[in-house]
N, C-alpha and C. Protein backbone atom coordinates (compact mmCIF):
# COMPACT_ATOMS: atom_id res chain seq x y z
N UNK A 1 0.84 -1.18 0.00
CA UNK A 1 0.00 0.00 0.00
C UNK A 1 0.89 1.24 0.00
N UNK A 2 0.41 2.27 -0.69
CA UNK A 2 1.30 3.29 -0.75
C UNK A 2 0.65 4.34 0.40
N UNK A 3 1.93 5.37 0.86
CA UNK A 3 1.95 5.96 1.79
C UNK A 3 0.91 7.18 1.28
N UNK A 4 0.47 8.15 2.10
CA UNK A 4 -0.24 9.25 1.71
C UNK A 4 0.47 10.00 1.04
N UNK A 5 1.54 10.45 1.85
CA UNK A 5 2.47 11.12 1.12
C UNK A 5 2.82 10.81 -0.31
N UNK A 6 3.11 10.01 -0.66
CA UNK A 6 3.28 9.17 -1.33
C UNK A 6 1.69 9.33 -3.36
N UNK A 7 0.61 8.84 -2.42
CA UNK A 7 -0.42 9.43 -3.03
C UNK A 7 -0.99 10.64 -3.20
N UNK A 8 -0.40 11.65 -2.67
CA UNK A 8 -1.06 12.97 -2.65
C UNK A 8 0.12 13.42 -3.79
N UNK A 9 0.91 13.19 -3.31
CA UNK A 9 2.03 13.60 -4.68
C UNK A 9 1.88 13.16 -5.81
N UNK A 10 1.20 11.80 -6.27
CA UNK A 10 0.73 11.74 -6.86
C UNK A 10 -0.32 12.36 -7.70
N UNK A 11 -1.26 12.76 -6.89
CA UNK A 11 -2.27 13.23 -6.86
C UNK A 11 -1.79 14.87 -7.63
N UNK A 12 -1.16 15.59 -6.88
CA UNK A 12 -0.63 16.70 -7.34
C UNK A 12 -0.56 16.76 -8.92
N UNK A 13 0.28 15.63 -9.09
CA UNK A 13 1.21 15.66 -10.56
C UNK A 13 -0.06 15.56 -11.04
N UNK A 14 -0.66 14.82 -11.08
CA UNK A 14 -2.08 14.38 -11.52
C UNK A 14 -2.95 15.68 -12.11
N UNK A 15 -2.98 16.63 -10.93
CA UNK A 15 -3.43 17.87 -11.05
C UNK A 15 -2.77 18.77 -12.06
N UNK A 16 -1.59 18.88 -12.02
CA UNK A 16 -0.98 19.92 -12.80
C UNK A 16 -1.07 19.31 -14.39
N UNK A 17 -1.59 17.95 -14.40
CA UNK A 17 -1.12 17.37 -15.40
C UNK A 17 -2.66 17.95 -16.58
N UNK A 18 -3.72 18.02 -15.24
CA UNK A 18 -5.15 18.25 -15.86
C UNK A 18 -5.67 16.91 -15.66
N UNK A 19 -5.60 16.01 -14.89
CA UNK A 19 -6.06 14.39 -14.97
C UNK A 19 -7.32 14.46 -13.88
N UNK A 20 -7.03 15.09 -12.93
CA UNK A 20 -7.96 15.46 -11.43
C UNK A 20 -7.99 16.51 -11.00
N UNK A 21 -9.20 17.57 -10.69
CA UNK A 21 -8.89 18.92 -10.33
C UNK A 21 -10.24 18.81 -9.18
N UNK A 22 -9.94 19.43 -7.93
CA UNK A 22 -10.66 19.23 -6.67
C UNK A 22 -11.73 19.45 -7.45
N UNK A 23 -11.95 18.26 -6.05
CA UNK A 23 -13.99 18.65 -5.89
C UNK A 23 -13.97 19.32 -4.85
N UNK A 24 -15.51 20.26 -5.22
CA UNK A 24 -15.93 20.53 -3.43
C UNK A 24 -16.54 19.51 -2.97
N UNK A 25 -17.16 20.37 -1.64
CA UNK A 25 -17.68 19.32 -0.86
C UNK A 25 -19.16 18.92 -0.67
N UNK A 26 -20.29 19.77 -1.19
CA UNK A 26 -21.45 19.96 -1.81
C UNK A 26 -21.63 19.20 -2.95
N UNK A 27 -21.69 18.20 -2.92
CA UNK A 27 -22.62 16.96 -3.91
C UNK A 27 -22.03 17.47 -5.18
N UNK A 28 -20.84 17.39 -5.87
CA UNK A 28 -19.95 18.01 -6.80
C UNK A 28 -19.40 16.24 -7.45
N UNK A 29 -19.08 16.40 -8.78
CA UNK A 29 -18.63 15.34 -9.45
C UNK A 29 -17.40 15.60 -10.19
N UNK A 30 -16.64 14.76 -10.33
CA UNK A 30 -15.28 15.00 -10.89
C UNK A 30 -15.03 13.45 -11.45
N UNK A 31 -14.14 13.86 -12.78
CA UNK A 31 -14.02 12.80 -13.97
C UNK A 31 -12.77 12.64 -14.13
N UNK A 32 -11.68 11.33 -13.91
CA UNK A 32 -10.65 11.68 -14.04
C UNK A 32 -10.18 10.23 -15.18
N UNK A 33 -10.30 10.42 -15.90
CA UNK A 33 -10.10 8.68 -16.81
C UNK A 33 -11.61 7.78 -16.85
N UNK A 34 -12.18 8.59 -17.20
CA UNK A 34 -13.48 7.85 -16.65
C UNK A 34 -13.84 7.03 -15.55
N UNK A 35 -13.10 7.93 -14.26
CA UNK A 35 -13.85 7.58 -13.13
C UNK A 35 -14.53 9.15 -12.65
N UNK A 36 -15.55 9.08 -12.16
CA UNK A 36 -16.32 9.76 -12.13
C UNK A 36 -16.39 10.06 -10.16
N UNK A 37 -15.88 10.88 -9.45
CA UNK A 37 -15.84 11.41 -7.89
C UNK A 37 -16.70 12.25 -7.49
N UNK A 38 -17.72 11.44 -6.73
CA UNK A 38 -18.91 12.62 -6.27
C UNK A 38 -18.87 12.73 -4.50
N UNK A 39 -18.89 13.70 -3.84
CA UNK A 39 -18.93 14.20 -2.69
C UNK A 39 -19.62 14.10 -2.20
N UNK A 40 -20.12 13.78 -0.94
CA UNK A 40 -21.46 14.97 -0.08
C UNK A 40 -21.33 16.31 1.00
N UNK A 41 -22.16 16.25 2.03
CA UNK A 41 -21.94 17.07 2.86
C UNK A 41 -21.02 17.13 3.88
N UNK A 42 -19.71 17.82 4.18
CA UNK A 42 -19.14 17.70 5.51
C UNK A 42 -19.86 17.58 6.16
N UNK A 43 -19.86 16.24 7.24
CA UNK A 43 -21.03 15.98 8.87
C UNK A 43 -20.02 16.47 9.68
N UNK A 44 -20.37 16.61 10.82
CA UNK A 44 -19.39 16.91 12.21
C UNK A 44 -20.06 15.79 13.43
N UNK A 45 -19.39 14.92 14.21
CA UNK A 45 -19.53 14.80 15.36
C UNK A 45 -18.47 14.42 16.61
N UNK A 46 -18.70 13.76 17.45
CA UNK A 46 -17.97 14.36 18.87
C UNK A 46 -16.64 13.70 18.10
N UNK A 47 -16.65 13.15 17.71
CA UNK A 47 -15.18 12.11 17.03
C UNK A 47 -14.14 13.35 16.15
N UNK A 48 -15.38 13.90 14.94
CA UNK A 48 -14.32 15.12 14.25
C UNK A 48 -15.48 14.64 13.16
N UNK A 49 -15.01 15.23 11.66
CA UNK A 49 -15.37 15.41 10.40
C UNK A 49 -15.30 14.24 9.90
N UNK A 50 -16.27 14.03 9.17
CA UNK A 50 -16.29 13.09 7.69
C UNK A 50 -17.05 13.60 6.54
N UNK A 51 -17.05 12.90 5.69
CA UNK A 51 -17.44 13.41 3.85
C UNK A 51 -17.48 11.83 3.37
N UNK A 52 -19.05 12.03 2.72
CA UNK A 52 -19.32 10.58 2.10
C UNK A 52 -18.70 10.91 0.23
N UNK A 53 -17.60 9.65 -0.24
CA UNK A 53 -17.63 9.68 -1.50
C UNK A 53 -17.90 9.06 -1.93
N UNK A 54 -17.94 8.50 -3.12
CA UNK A 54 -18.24 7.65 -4.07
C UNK A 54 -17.27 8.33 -5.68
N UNK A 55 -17.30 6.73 -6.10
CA UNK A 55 -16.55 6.81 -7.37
C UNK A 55 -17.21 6.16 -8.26
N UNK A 56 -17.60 6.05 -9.54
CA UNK A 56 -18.35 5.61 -10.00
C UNK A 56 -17.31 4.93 -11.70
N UNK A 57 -17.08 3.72 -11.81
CA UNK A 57 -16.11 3.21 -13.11
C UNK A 57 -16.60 3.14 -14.00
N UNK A 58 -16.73 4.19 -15.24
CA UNK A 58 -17.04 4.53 -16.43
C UNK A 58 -15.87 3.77 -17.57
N UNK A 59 -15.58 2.36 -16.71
CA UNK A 59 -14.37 2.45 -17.83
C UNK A 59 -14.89 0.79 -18.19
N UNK A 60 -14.17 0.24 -18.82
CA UNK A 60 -14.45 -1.27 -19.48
C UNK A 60 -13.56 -2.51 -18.50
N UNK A 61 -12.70 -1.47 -17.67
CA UNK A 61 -12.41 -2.90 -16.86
C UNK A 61 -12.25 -2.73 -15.70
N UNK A 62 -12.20 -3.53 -14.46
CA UNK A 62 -12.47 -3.41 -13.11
C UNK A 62 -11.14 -2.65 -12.42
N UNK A 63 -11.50 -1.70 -11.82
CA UNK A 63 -10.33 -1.14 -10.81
C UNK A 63 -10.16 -1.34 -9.69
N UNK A 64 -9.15 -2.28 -9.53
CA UNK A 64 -8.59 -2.98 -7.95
C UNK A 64 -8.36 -1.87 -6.77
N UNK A 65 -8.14 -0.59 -6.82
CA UNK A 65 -8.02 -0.34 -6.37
C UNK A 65 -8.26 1.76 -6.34
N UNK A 66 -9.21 2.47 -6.17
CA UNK A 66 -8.72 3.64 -6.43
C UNK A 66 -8.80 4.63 -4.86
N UNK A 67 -8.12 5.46 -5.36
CA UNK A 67 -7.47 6.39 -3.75
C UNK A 67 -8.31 7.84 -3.92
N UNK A 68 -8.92 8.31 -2.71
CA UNK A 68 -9.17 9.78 -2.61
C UNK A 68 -8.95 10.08 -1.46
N UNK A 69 -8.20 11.28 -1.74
CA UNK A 69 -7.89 11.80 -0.69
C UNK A 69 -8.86 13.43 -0.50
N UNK A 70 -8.86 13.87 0.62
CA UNK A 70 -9.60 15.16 1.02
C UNK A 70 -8.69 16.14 1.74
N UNK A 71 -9.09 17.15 1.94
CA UNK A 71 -8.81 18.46 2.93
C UNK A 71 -9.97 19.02 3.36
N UNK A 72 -9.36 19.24 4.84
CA UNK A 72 -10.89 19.32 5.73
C UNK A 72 -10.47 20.66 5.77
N UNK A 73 -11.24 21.82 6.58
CA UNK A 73 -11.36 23.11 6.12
C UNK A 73 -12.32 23.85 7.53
N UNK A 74 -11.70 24.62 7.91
CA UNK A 74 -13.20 25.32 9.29
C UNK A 74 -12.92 26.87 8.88
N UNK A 75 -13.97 27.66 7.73
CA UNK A 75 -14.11 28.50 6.92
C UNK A 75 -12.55 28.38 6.40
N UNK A 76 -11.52 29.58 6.15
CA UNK A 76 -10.42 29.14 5.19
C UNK A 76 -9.21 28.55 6.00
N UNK A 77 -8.96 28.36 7.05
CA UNK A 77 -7.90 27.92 8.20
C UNK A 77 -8.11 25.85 7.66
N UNK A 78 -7.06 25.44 7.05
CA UNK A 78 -7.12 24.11 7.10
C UNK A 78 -6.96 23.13 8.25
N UNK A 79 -7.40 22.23 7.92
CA UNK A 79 -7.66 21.67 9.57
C UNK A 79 -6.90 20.02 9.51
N UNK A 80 -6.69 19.65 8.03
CA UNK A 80 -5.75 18.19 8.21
C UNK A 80 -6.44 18.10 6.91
N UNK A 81 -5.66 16.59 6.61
CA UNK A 81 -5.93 15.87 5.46
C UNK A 81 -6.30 14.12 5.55
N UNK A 82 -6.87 13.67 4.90
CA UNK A 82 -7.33 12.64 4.99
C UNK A 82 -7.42 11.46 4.00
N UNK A 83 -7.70 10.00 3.61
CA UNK A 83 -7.93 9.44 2.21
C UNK A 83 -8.13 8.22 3.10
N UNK A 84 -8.76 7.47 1.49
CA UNK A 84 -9.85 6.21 2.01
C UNK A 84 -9.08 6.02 0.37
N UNK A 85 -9.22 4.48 0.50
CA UNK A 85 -9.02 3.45 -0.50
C UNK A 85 -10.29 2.77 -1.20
N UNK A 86 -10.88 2.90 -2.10
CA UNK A 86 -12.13 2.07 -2.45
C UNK A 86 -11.35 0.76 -3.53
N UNK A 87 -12.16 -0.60 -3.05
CA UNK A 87 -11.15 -1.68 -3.62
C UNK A 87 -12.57 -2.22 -4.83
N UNK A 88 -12.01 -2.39 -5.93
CA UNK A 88 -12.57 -3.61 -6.48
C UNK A 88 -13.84 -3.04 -6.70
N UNK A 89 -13.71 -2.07 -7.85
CA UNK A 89 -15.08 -1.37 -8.48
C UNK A 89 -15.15 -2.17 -9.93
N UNK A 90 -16.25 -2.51 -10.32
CA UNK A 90 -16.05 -3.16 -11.62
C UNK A 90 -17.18 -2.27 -12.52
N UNK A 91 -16.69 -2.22 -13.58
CA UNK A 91 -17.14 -1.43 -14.80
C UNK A 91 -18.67 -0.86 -14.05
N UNK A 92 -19.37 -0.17 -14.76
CA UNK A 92 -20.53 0.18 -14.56
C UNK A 92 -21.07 0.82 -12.94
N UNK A 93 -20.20 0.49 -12.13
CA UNK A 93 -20.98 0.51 -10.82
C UNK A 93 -19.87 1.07 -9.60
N UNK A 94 -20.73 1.82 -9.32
CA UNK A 94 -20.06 3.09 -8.17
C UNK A 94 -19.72 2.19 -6.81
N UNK A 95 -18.74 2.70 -6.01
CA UNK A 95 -18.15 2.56 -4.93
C UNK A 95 -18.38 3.56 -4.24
N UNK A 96 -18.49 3.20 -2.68
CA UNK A 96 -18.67 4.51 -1.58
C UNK A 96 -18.04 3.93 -0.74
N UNK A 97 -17.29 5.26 -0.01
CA UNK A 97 -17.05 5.18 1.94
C UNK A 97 -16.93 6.37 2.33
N UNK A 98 -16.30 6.44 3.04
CA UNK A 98 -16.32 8.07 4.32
C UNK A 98 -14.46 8.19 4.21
N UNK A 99 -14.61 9.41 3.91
CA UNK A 99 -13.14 10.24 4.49
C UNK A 99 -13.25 10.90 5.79
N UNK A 100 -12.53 10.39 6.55
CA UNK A 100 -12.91 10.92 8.28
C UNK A 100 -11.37 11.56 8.73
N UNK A 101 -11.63 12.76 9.61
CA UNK A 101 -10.66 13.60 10.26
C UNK A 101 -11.48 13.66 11.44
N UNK A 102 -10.22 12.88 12.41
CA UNK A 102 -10.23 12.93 13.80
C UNK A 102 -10.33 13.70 14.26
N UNK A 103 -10.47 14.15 15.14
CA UNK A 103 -10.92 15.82 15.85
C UNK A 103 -10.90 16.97 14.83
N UNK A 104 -11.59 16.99 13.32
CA UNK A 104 -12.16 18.26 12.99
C UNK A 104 -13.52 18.66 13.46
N UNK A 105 -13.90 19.01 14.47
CA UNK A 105 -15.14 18.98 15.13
C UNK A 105 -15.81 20.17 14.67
N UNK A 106 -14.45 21.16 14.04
CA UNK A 106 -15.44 22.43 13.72
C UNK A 106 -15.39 22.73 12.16
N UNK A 107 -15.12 21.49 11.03
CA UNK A 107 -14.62 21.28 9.53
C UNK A 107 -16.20 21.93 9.28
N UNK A 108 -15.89 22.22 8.11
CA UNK A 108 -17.74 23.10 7.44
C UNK A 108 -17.48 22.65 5.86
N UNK A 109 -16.37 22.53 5.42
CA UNK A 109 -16.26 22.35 4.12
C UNK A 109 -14.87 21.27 4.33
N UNK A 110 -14.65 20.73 2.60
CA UNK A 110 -13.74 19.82 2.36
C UNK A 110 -13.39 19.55 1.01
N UNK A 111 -12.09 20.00 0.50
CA UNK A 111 -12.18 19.36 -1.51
C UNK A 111 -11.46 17.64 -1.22
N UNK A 112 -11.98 17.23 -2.62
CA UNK A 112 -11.42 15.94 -2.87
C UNK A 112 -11.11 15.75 -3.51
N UNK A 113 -10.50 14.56 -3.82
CA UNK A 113 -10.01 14.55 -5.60
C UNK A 113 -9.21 12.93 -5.47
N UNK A 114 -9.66 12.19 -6.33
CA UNK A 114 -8.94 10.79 -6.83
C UNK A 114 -7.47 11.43 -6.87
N UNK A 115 -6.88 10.63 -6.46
CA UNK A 115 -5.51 10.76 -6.24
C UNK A 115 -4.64 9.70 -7.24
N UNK A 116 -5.48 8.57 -7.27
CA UNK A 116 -4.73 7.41 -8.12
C UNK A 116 -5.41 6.55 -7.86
N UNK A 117 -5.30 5.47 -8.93
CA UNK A 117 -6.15 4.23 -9.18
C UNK A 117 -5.12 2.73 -9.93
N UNK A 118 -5.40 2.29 -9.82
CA UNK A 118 -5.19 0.73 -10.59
C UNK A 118 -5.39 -0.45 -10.20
């Protein structure tokens, strides 16, 4: 498994490259190779922040593995970073889980963005 560090740098290059460009955090969709990254609402509770995603594989063959990572946010002061692994999406059909930050108790917003896949 690769490190965050590791995937966010990824992720970066990714960005500059034009492959992935943030989502917000308001029910927003993003297309990166025909995978398709949709968001929901930052929740808050006593634990800290989470954000439900989903990825959805617009492509012809199954992806073992794809990465998103987030930035949590309490108005513009950043508050940490976060990523979830979704395993084993096969053509046609979306994947979901939660990106969670431990004590962001006061996060209001969050971007995301596929970081890498294969």
């Amino acid at each position: 498994m690769k490190s965050f560090s590791a995937v966010l740098a990824f992720g970066v290059a990714a960005c500059v490259a034009g492959v992935a460009a943030p989502a917000s955090a308001q029910s927003s969709a993003q297309s990166s190779a025909a995978l398709q990254l949709t968001t929901g609402k930052v929740v808050t509770d006593p634990a800290g922040a989470f954000i439900s995603v989903s990825v959805k594989n617009g492509t012809t063959a199954p992806i073992s593995e794809t990465y998103v990572a987030c930035e949590f946010f309490a108005g513009n002061r950043a508050l940490g970073k976060s990523s979830t692994t979704l395993f084993s999406i096969v053509p046609g059909v979306t994947g979901t889980d939660q990106v969670r930050l431990l004590g962001g108790t006061s996060a209001n917003r969050a971007t995301c963005a596929i970081t890498g896949h294969k």
